[in-house]
C-alpha atoms as a PDB file:
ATOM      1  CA  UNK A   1       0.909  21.273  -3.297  1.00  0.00           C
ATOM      2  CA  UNK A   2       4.415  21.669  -1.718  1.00  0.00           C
ATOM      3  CA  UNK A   3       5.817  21.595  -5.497  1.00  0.00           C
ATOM      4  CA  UNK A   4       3.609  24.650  -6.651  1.00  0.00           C
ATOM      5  CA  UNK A   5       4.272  26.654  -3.731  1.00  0.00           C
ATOM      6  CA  UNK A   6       7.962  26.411  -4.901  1.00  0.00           C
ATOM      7  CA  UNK A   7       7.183  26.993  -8.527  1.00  0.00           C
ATOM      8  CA  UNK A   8       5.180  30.236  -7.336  1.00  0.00           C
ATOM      9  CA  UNK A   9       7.887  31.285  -4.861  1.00  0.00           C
ATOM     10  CA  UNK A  10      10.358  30.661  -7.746  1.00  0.00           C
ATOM     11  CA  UNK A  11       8.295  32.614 -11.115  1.00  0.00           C
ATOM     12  CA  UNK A  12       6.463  34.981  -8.408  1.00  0.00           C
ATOM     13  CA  UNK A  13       9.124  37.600  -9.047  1.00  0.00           C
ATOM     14  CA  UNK A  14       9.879  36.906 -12.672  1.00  0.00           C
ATOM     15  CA  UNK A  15       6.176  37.350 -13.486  1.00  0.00           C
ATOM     16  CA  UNK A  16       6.049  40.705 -11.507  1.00  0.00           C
ATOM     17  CA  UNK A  17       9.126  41.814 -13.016  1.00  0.00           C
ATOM     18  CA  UNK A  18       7.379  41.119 -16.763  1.00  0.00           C
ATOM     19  CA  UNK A  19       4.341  42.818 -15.751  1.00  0.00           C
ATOM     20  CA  UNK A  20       6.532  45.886 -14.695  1.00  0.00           C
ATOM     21  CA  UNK A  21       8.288  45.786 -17.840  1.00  0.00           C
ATOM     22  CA  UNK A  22       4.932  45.747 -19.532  1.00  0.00           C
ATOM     23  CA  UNK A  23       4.011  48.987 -17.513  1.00  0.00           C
ATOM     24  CA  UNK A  24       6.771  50.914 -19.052  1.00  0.00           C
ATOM     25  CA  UNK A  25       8.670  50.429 -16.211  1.00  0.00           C
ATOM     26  CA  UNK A  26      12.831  49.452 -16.140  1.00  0.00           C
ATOM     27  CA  UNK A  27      13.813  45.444 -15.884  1.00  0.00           C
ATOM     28  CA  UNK A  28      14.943  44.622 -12.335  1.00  0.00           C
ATOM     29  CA  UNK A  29      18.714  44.524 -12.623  1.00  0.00           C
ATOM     30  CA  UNK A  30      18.532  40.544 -11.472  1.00  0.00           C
ATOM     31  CA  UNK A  31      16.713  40.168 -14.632  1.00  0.00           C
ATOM     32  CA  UNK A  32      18.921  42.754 -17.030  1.00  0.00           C
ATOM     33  CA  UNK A  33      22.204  40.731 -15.052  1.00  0.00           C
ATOM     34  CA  UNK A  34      20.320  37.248 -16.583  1.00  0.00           C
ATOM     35  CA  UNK A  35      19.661  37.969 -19.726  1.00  0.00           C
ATOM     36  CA  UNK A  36      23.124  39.507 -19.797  1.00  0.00           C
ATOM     37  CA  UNK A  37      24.888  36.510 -18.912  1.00  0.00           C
ATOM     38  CA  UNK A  38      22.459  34.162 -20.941  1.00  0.00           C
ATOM     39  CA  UNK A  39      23.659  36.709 -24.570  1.00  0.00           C
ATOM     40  CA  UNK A  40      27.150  35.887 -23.568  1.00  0.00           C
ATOM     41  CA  UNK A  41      27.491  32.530 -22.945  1.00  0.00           C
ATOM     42  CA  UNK A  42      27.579  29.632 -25.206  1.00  0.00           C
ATOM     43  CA  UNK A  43      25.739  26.245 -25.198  1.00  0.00           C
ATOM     44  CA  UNK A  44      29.281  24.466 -24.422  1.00  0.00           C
ATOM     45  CA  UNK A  45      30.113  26.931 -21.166  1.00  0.00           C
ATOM     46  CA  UNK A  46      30.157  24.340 -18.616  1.00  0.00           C
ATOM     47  CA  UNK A  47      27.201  26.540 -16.254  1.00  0.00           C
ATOM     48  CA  UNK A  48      24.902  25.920 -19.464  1.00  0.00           C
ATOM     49  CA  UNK A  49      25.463  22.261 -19.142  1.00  0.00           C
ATOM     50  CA  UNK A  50      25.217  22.340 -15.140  1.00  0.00           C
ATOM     51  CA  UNK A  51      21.868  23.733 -15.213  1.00  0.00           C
ATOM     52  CA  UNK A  52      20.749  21.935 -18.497  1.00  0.00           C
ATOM     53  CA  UNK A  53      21.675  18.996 -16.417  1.00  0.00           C
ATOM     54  CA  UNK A  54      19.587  19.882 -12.819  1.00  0.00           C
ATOM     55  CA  UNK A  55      16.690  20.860 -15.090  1.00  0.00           C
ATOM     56  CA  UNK A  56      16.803  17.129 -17.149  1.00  0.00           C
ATOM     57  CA  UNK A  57      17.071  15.577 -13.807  1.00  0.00           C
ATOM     58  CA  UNK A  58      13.754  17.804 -12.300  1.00  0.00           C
ATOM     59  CA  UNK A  59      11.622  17.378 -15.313  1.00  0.00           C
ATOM     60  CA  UNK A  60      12.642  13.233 -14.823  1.00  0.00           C
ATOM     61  CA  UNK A  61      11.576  13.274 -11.365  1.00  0.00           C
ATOM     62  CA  UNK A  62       8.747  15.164 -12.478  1.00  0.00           C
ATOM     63  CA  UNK A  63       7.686  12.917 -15.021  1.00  0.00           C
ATOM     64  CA  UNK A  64       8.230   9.554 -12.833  1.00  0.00           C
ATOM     65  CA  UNK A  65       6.039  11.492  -9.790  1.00  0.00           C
ATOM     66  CA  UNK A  66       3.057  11.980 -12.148  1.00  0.00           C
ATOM     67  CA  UNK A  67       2.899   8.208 -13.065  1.00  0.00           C
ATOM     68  CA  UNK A  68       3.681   6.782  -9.864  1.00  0.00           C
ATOM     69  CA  UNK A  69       0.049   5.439  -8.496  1.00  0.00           C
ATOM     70  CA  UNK A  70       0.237   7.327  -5.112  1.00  0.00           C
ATOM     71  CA  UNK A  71      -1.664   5.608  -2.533  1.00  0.00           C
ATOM     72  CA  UNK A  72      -5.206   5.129  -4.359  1.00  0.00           C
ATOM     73  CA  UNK A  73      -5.337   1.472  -3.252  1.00  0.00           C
ATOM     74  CA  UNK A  74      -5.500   2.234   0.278  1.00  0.00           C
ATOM     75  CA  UNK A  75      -8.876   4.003   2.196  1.00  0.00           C
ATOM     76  CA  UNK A  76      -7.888   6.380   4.928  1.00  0.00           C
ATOM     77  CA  UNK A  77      -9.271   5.914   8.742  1.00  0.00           C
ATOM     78  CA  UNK A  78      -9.967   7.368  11.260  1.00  0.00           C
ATOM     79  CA  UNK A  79      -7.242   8.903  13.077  1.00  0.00           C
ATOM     80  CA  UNK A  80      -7.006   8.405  17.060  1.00  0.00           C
ATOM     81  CA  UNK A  81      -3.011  10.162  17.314  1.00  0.00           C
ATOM     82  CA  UNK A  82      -2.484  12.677  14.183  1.00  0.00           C
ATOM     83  CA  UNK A  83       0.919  11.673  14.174  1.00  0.00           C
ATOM     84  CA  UNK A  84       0.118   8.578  13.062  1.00  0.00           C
ATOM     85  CA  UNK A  85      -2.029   7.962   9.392  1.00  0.00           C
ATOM     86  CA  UNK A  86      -4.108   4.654   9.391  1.00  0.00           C
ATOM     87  CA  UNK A  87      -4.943   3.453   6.348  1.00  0.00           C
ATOM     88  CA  UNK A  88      -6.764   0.208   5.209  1.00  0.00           C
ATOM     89  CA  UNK A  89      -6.145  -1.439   0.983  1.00  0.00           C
ATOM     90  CA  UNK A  90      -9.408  -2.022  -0.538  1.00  0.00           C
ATOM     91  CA  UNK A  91      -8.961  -5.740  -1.307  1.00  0.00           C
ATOM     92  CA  UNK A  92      -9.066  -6.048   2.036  1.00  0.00           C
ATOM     93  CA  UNK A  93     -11.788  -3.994   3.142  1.00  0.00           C
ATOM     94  CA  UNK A  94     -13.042  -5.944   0.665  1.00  0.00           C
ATOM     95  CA  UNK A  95     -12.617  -9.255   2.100  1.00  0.00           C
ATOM     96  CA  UNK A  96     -13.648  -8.082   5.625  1.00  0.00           C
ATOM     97  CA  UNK A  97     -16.762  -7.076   4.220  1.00  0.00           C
ATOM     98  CA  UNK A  98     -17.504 -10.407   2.481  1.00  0.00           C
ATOM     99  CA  UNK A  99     -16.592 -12.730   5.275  1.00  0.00           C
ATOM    100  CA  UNK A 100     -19.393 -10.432   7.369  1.00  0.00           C
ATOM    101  CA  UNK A 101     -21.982 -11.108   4.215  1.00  0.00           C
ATOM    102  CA  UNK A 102     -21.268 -14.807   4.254  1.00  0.00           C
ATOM    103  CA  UNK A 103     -21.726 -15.225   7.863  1.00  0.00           C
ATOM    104  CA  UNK A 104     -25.628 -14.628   7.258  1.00  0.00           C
ATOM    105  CA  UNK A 105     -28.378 -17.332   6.708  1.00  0.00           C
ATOM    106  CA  UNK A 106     -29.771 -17.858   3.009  1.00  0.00           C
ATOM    107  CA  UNK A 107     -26.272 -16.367   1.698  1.00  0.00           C
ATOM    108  CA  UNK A 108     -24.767 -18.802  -1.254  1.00  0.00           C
ATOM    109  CA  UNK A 109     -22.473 -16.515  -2.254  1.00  0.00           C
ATOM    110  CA  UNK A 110     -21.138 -12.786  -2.570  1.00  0.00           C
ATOM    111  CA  UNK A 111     -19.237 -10.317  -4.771  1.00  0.00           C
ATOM    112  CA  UNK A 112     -18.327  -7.051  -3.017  1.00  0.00           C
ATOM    113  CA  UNK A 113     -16.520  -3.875  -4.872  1.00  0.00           C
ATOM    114  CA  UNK A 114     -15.112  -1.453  -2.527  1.00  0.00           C
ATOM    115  CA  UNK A 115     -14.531   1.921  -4.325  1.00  0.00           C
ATOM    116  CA  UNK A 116     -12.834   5.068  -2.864  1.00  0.00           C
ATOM    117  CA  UNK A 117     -16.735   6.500  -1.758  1.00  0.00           C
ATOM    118  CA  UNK A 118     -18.964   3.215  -2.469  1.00  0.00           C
ATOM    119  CA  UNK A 119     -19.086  -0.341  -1.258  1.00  0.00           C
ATOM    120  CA  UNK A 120     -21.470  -2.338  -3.526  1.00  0.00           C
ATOM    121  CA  UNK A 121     -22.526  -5.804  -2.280  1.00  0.00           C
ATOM    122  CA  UNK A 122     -23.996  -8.227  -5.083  1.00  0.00           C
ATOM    123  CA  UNK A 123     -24.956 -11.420  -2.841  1.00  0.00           C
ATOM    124  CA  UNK A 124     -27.657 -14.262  -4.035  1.00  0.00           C
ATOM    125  CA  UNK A 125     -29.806 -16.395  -1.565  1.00  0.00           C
ATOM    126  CA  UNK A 126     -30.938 -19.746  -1.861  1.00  0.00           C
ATOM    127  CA  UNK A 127     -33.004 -21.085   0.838  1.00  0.00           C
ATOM    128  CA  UNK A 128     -34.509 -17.805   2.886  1.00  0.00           C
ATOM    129  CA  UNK A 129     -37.143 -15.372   1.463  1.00  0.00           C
ATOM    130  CA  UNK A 130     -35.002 -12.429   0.094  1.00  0.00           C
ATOM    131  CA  UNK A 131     -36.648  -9.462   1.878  1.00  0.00           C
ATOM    132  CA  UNK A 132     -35.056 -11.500   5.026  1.00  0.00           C
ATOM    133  CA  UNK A 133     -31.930 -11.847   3.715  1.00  0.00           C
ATOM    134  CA  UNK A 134     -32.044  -8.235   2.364  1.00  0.00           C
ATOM    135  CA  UNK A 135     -32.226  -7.172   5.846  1.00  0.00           C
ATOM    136  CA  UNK A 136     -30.537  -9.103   7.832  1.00  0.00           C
ATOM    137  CA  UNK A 137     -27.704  -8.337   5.162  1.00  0.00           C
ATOM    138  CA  UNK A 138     -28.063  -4.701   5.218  1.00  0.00           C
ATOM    139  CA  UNK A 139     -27.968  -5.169   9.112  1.00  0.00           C
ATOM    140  CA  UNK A 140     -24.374  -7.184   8.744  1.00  0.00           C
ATOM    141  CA  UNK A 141     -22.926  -4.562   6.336  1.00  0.00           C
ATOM    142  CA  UNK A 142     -23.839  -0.904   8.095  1.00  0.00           C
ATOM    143  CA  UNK A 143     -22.080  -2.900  10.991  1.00  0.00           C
ATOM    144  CA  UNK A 144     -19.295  -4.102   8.826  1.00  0.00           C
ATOM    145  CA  UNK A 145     -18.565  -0.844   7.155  1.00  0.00           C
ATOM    146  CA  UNK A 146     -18.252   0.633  10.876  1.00  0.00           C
ATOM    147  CA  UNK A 147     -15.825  -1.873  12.005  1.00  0.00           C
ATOM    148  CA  UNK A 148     -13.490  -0.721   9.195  1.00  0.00           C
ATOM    149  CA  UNK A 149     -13.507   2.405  11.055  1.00  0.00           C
ATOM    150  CA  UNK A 150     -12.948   4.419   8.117  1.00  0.00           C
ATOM    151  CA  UNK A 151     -12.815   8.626   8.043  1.00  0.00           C
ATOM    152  CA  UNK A 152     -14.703   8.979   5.278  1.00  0.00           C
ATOM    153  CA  UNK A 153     -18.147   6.089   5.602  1.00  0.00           C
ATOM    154  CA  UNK A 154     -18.945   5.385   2.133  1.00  0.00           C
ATOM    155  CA  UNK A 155     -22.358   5.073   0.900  1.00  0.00           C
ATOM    156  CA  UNK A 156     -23.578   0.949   0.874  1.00  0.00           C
ATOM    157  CA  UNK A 157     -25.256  -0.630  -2.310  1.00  0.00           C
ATOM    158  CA  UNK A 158     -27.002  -3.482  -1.571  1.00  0.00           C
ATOM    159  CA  UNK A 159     -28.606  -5.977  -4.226  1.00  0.00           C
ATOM    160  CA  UNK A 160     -29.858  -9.539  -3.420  1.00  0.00           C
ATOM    161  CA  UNK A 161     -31.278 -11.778  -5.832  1.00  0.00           C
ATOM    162  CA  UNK A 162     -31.487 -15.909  -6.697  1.00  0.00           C
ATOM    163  CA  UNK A 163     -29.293 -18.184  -8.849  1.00  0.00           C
ATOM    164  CA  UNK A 164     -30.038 -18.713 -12.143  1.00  0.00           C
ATOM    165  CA  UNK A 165     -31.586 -22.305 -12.238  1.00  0.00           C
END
């Protein structure tokens, strides 16, 4: 955001100046003075190079910004100062949610995704009827979601079944 409030603030006035141009109107003398000095000077004049050189170095920094992974790993929460940004990783939302879905009778075993808006639960029984466990495991993860306390509360997919025997 920051960077295309700069790049406006920056081309605002070029682009304004182009349209005037376009409207039969005279070149602002910034731009005449530009284009001036850019018909005069050669590629080796050592303010070429200067400013070849800063704009290598943005478009770099550009570049390594765009493919640096930002912080989609990590699920916002609620905030209690606003100075301070609380954050949670999914693996370990992940695991919280889990060790709540293991904690309840007739659970063998349980996979759990946690996704930026969704947290899907996979768990199979073995020993309870599996509307029970159903509920008693939808019970365990509405509370489990809360305790992660998170801004946004994702919507909870739920599936139960049995082994394969």
């Amino acid at each position: 955001m920051a960077l295309a409030v700069l790049l406006l603030a920056a081309l605002g006035p070029l682009l304004y100046d182009v349209v005037a141009v376009r409207a039969e109107r005279p070149a602002a003398a910034w731009r005449t003075e530009l284009a001036d000095q850019l018909a005069n000077r050669t590629l080796d004049d050592p303010w070429v190079l200067a400013v070849a050189a800063a704009l290598l170095l943005l478009g770099i920094a550009l570049v390594v910004a765009a493919l640096t992974p930002g912080l989609r790993g990590v699920l916002p929460m609620r905030r209690a100062d606003t100075r301070v940004r609380p954050g949670v990783e999914r693996n370990a939302a992940a695991q919280v949610v889990r060790d709540r879905a293991m904690e309840v009778a007739g659970v063998l075993s349980v996979r759990v995704r946690v996704g930026r808006s969704r947290v899907r639960v996979s768990a199979r029984a073995h020993f309870r009827d599996l509307d029970e466990v159903r509920t008693d495991l939808d019970s365990a993860m509405h509370h489990a979601v809360e305790e992660l306390d998170l801004a946004h509360r994702p919507a909870l997919t739920i599936q139960v079944s049995r082994p394969a025997s």
